[in-house]
N, C-alpha and C. Protein backbone atom coordinates (compact mmCIF):
# COMPACT_ATOMS: atom_id res chain seq x y z
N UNK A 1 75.46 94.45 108.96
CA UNK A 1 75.51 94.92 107.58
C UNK A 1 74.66 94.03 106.70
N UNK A 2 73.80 94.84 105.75
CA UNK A 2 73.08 93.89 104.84
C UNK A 2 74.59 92.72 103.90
N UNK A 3 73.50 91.74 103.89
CA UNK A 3 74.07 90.70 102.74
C UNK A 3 74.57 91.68 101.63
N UNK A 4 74.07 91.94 100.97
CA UNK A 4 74.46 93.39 99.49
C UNK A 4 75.48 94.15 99.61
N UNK A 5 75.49 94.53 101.08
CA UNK A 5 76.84 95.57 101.04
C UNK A 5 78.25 94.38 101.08
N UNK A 6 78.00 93.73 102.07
CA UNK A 6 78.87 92.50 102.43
C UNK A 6 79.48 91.93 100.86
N UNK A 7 78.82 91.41 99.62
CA UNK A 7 79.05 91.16 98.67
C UNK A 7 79.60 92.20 98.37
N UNK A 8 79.41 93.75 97.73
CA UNK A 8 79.30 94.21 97.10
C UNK A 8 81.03 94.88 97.73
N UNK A 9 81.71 94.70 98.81
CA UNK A 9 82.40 94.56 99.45
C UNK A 9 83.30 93.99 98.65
N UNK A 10 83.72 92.56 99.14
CA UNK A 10 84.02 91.30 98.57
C UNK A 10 84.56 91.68 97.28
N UNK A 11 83.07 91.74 96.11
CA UNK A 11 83.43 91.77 94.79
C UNK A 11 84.37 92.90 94.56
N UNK A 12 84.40 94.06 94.96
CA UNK A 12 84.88 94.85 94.58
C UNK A 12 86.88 94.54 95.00
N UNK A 13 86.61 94.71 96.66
CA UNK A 13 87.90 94.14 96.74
C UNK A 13 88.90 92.64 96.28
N UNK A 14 87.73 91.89 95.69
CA UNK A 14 88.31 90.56 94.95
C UNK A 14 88.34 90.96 93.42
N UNK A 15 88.26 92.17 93.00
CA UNK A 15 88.05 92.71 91.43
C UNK A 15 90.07 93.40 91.71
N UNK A 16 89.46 94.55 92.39
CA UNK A 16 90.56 95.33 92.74
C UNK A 16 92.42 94.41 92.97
N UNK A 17 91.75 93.22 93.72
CA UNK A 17 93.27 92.27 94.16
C UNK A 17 93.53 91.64 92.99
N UNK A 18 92.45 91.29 92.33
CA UNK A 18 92.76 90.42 91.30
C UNK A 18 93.75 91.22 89.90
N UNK A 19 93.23 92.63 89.47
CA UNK A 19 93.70 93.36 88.87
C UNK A 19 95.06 93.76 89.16
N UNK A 20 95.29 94.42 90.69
CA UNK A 20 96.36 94.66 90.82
C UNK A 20 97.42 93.54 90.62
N UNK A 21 97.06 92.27 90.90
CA UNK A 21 98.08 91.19 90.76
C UNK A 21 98.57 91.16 89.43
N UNK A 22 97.70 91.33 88.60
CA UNK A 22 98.15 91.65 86.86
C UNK A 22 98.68 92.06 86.82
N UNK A 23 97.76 93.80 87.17
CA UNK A 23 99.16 94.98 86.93
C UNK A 23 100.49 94.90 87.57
N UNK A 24 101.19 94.02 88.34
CA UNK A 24 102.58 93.91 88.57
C UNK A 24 103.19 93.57 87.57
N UNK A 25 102.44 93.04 86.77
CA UNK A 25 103.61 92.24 85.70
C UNK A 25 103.90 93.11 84.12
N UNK A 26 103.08 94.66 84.81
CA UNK A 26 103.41 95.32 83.59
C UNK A 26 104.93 96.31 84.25
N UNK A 27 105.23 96.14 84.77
CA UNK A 27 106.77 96.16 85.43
C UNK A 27 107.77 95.75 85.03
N UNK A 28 107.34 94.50 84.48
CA UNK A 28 108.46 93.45 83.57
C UNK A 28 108.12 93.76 81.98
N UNK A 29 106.85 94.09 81.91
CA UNK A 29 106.71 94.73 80.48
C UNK A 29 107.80 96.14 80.05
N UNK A 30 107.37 97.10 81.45
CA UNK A 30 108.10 98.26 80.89
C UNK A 30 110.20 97.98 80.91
N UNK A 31 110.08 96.79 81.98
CA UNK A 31 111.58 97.05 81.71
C UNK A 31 111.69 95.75 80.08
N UNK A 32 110.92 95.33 79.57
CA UNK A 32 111.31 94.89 78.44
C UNK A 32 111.12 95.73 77.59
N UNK A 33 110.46 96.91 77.58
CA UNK A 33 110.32 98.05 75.99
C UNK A 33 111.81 98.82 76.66
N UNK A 34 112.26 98.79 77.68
CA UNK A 34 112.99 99.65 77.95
C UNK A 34 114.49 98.99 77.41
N UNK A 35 114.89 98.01 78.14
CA UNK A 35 115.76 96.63 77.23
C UNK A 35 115.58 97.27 75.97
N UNK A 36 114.95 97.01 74.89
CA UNK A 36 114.70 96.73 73.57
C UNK A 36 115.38 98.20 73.38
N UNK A 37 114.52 99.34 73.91
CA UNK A 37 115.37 100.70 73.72
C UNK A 37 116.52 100.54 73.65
N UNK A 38 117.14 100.29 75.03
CA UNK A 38 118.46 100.35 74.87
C UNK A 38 119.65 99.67 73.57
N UNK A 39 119.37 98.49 73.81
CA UNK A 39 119.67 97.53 72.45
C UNK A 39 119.52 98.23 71.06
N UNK A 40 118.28 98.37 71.02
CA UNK A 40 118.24 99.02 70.02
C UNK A 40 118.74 100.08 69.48
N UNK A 41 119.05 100.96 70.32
CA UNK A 41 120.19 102.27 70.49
C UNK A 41 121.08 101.89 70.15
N UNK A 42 121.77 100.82 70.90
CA UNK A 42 123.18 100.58 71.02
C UNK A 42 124.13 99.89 69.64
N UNK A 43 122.65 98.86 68.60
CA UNK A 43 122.96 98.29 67.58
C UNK A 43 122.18 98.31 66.17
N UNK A 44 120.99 99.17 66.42
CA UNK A 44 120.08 99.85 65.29
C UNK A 44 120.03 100.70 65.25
N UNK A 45 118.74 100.62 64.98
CA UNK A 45 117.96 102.02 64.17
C UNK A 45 117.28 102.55 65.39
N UNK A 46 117.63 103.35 66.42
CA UNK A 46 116.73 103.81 67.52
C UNK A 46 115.32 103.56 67.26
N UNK A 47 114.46 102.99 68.09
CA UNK A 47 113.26 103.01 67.73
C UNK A 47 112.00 104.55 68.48
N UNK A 48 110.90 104.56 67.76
CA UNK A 48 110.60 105.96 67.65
C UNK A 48 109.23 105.46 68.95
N UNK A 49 109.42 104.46 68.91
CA UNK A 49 107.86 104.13 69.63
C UNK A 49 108.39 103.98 71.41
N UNK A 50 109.31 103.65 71.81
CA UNK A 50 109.44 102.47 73.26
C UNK A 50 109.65 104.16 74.64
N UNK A 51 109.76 105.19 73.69
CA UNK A 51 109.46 106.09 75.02
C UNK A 51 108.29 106.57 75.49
N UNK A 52 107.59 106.45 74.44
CA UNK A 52 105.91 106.69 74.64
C UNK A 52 105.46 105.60 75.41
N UNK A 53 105.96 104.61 74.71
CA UNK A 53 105.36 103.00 75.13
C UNK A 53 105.86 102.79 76.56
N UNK A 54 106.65 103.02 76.80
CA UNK A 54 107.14 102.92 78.56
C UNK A 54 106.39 104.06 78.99
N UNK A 55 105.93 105.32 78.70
CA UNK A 55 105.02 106.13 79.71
C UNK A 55 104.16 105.26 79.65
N UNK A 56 103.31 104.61 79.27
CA UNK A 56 101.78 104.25 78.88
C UNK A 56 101.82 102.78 79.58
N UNK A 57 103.07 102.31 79.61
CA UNK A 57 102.81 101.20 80.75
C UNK A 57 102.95 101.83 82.09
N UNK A 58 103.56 102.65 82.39
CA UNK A 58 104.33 102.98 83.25
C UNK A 58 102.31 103.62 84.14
N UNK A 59 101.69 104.48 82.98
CA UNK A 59 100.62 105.07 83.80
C UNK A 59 99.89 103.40 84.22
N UNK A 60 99.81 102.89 83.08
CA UNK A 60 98.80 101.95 83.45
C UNK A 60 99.12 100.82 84.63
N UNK A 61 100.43 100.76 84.73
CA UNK A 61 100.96 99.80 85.70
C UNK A 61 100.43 100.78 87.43
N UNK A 62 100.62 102.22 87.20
CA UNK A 62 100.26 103.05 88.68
C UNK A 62 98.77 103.01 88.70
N UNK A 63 97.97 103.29 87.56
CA UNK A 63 96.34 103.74 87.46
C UNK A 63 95.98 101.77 87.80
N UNK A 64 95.90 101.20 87.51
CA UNK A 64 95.68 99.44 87.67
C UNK A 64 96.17 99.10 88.90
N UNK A 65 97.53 99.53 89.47
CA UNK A 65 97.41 98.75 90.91
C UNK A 65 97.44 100.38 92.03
N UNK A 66 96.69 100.97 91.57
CA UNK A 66 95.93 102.28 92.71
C UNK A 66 95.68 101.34 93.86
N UNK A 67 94.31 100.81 93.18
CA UNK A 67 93.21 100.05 93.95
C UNK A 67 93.86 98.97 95.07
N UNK A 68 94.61 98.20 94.47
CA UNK A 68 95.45 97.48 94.98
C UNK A 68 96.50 97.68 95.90
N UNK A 69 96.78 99.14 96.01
CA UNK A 69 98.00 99.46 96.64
C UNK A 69 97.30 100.02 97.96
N UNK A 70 95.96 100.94 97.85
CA UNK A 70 95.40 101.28 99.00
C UNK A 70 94.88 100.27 99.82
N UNK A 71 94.22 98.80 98.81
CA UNK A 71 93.77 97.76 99.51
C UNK A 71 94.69 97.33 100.39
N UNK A 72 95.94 96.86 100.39
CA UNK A 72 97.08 96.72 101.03
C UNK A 72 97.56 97.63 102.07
N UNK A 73 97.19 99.12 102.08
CA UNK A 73 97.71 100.04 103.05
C UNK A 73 99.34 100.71 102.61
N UNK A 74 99.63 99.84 101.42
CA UNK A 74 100.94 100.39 101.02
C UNK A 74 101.29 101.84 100.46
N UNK A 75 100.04 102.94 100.46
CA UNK A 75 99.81 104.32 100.08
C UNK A 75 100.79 104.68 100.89
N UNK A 76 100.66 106.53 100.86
CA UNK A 76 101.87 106.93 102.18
C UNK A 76 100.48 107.95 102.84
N UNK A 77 100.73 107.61 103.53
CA UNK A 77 99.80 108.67 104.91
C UNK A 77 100.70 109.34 105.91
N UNK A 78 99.94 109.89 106.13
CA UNK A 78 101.01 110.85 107.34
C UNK A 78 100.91 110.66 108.49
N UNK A 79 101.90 109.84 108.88
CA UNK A 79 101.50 108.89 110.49
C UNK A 79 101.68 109.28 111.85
N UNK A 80 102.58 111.16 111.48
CA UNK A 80 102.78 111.83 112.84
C UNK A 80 101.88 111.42 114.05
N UNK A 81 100.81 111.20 114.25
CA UNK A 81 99.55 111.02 115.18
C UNK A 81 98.79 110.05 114.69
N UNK A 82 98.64 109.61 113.07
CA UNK A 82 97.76 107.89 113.42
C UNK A 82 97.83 107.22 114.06
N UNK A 83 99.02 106.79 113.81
CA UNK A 83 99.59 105.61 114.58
C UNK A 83 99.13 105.29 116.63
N UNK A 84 99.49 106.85 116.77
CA UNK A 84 99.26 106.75 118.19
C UNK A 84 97.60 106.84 118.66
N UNK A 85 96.65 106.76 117.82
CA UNK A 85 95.61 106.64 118.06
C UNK A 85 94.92 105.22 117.98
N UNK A 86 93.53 105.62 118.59
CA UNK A 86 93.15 104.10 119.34
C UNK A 86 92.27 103.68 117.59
N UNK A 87 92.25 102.17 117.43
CA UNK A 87 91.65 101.69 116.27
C UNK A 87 90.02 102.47 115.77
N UNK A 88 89.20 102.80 117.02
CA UNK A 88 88.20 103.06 116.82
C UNK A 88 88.62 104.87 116.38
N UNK A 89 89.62 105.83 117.00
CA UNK A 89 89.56 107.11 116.44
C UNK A 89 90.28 106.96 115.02
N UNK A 90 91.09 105.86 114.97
CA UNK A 90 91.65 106.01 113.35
C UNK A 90 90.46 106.02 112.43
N UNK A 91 89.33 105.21 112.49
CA UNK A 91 88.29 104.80 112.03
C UNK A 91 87.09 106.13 111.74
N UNK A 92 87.15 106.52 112.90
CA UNK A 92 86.89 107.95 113.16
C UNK A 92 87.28 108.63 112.10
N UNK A 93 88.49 109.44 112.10
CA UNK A 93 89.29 110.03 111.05
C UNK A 93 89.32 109.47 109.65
N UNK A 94 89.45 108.78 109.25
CA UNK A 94 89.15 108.01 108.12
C UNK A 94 87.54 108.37 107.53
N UNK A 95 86.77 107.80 108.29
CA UNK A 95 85.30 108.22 107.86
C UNK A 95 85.24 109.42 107.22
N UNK A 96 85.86 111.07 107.73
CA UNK A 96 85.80 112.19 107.69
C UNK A 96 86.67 112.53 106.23
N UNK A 97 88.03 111.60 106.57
CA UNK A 97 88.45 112.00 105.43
C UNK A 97 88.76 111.70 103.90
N UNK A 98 88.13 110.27 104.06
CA UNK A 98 87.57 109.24 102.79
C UNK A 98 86.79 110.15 101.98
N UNK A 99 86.12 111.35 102.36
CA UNK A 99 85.40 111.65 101.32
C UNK A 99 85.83 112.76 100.40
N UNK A 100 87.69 113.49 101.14
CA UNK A 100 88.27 114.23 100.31
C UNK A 100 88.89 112.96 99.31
N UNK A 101 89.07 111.64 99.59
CA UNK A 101 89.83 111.12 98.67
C UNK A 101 88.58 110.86 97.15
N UNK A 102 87.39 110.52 97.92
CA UNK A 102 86.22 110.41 96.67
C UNK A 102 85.85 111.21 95.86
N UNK A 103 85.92 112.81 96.81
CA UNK A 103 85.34 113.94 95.67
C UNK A 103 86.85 113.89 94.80
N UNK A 104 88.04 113.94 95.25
CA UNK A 104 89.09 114.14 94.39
C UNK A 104 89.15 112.88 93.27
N UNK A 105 88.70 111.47 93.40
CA UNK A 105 88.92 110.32 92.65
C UNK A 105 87.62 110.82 91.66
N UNK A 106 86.01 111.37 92.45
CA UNK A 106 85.26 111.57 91.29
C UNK A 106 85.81 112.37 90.39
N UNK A 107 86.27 113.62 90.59
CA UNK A 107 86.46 114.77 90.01
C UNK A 107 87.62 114.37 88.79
N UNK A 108 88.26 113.38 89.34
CA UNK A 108 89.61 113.32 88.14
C UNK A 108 88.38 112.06 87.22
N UNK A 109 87.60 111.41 87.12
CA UNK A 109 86.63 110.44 86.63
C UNK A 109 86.08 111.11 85.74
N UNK A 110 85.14 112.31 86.55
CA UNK A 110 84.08 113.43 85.69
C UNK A 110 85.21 113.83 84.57
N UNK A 111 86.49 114.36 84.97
CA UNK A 111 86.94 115.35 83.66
C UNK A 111 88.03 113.67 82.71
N UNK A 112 87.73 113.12 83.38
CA UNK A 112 88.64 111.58 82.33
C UNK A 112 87.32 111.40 81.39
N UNK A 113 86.44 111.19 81.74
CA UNK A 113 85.04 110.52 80.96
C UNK A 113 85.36 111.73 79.99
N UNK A 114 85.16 112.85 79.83
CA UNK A 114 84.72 114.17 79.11
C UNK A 114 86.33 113.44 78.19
N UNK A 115 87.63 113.68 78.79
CA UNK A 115 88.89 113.43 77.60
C UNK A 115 88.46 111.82 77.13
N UNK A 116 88.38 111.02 77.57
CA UNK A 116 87.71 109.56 76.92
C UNK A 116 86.61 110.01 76.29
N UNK A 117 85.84 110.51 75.83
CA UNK A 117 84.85 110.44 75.08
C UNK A 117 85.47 111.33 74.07
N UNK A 118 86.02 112.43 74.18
CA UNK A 118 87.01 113.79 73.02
C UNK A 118 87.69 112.39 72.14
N UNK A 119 88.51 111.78 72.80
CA UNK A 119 89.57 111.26 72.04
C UNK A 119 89.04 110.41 71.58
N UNK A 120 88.09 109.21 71.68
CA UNK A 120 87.42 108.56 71.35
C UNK A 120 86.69 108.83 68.90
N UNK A 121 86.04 110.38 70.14
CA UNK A 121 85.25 111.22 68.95
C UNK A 121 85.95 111.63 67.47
N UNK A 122 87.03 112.02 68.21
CA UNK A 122 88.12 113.00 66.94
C UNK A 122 89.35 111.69 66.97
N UNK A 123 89.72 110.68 67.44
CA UNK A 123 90.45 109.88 67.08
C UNK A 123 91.63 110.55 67.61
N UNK A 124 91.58 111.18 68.57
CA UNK A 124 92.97 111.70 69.17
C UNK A 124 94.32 110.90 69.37
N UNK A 125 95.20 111.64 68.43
CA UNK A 125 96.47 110.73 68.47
C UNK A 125 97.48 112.10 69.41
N UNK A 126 98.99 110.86 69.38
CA UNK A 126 99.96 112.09 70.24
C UNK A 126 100.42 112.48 69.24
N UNK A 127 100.98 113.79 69.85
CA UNK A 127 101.66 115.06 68.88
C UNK A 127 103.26 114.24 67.96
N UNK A 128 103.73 113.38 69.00
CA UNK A 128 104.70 113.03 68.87
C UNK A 128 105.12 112.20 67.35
N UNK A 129 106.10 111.99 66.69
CA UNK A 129 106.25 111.26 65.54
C UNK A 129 105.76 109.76 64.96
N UNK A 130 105.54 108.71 66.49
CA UNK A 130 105.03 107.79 66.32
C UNK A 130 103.47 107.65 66.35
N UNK A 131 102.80 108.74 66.94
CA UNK A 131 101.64 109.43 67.12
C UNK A 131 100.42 108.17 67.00
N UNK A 132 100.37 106.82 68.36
CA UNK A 132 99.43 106.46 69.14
C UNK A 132 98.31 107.43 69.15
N UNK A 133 97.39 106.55 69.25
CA UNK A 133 95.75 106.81 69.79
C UNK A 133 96.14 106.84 71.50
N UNK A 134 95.44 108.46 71.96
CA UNK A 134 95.60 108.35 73.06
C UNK A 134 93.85 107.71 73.85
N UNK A 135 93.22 107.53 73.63
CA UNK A 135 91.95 106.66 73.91
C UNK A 135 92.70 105.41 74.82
N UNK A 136 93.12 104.64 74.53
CA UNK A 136 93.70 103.37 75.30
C UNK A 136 94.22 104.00 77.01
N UNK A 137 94.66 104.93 76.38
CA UNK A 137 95.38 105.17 78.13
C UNK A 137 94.72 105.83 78.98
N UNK A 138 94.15 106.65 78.14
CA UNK A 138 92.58 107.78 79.24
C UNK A 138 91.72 106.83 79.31
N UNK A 139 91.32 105.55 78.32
CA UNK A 139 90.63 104.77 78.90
C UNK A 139 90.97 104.33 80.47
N UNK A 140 92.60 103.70 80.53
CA UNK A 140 93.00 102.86 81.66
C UNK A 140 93.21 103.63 82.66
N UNK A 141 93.56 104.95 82.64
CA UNK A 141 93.26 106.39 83.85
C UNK A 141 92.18 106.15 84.52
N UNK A 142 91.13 106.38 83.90
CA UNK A 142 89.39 106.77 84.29
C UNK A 142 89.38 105.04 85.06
N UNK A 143 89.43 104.00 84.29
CA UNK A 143 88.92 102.74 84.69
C UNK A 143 89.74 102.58 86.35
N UNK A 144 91.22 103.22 85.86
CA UNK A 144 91.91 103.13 87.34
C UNK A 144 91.45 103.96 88.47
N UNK A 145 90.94 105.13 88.05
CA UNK A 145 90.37 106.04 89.30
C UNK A 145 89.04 105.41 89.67
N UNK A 146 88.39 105.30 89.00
CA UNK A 146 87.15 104.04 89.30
C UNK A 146 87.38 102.99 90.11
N UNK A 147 88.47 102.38 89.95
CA UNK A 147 88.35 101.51 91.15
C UNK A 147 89.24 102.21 92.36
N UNK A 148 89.83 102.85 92.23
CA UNK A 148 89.93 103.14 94.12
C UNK A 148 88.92 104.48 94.30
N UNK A 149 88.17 104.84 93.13
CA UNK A 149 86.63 105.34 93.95
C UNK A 149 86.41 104.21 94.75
N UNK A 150 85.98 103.24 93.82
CA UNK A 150 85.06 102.06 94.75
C UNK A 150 85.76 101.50 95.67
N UNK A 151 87.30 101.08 96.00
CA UNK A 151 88.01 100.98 97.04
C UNK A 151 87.78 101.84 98.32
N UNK A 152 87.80 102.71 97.98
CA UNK A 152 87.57 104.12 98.94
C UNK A 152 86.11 103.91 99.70
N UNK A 153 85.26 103.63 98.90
CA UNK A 153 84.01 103.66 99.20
C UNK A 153 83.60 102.02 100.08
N UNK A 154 84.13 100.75 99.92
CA UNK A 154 84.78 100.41 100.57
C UNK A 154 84.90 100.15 101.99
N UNK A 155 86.24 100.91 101.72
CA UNK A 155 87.09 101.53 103.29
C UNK A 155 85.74 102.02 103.85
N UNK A 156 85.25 103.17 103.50
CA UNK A 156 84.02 103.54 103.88
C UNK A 156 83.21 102.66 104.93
N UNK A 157 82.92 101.89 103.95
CA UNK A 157 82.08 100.75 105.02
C UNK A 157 82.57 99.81 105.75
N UNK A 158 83.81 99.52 105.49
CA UNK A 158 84.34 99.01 106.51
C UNK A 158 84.72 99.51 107.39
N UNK A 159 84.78 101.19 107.85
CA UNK A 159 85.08 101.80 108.71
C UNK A 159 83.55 102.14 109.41
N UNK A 160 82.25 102.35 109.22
CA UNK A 160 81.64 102.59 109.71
C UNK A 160 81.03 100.92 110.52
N UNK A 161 81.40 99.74 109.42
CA UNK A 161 80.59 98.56 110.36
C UNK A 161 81.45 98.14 111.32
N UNK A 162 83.16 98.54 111.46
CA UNK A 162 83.89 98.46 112.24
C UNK A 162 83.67 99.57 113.76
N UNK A 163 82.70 100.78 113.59
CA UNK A 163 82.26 101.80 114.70
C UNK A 163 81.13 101.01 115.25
N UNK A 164 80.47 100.48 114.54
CA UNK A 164 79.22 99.56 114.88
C UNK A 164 79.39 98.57 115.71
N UNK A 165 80.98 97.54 115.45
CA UNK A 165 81.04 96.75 115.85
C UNK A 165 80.72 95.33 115.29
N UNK A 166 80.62 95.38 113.88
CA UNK A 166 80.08 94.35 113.01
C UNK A 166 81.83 94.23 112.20
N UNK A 167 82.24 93.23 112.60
CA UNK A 167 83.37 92.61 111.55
C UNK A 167 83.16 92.03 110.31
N UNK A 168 83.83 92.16 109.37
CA UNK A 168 83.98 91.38 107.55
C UNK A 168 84.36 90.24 107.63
């Protein structure tokens, strides 16, 4: 494998680990807006913001550790027959079917860019009473499908320099 891919490797999966390690800790974020809900229920003034605010961690905590979760293998696959296959046909299979996961990761990218740029334009807020800018979170969607494109792509090459016989 060229030097370039080898890096380009690396960076991506040392971008991807590094991020996902963040995004765990928006876990402890959502159960603190969620806390505060409750409390707040229980001895105020209900607050109007912490159910929106827990979806919006909640996407960004799944869209941020995507990348991270496939890097790991912790996805769910359907292992009826992986498993029992030899390293080189898993590799096999994979090659073939990495590229339904790319056209599907581009395709949700292509139509995120088009809503990130809308909401951006017109200042799109939610319908809802506390009514956030939704820009922040279609930002962190698109940025999240972006990286397990490039995760994916990736796997990719590590599955073909692994048919080759060239190890990472």
């Amino acid at each position: 494998m060229p030097a370039w891919i080898v890096a380009f490797v690396r960076v991506v999966e040392g971008f991807n680990y590094y991020v996902g390690r963040m995004a765990l800790y928006l876990f402890f974020a959502l159960g603190g807006i969620l806390l505060w809900s409750i409390i707040a229920k229980a001895f105020f003034r209900p607050p109007l913001w912490t159910q929106e605010m827990s979806q919006f961690t909640l996407v960004a905590y799944f869209m941020l550790g995507g990348a991270y979760s496939l890097q790991l293998g912790s996805n769910v696959r359907m292992d009826l027959l992986y498993q029992r296959w030899s390293p080189r046909r898993r590799a096999m299979i994979d090659i073939v079917t990495v590229f339904a996961m790319i056209a599907f990761l581009a395709i949700i990218i292509w139509g995120g860019l088009d809503s990130v740029i809308y909401a951006l334009d017109v200042g799109e807020r939610s319908r809802s009473v506390w009514r956030p800018y939704l820009a922040p979170v279609k930002i962190i969607i698109v940025t999240g499908a972006l990286m397990m494109l490039l995760q994916s792509i990736c796997f990719l090459i590590r599955d073909i320099a692994f048919l080759r016989g060239v190890e990472f």
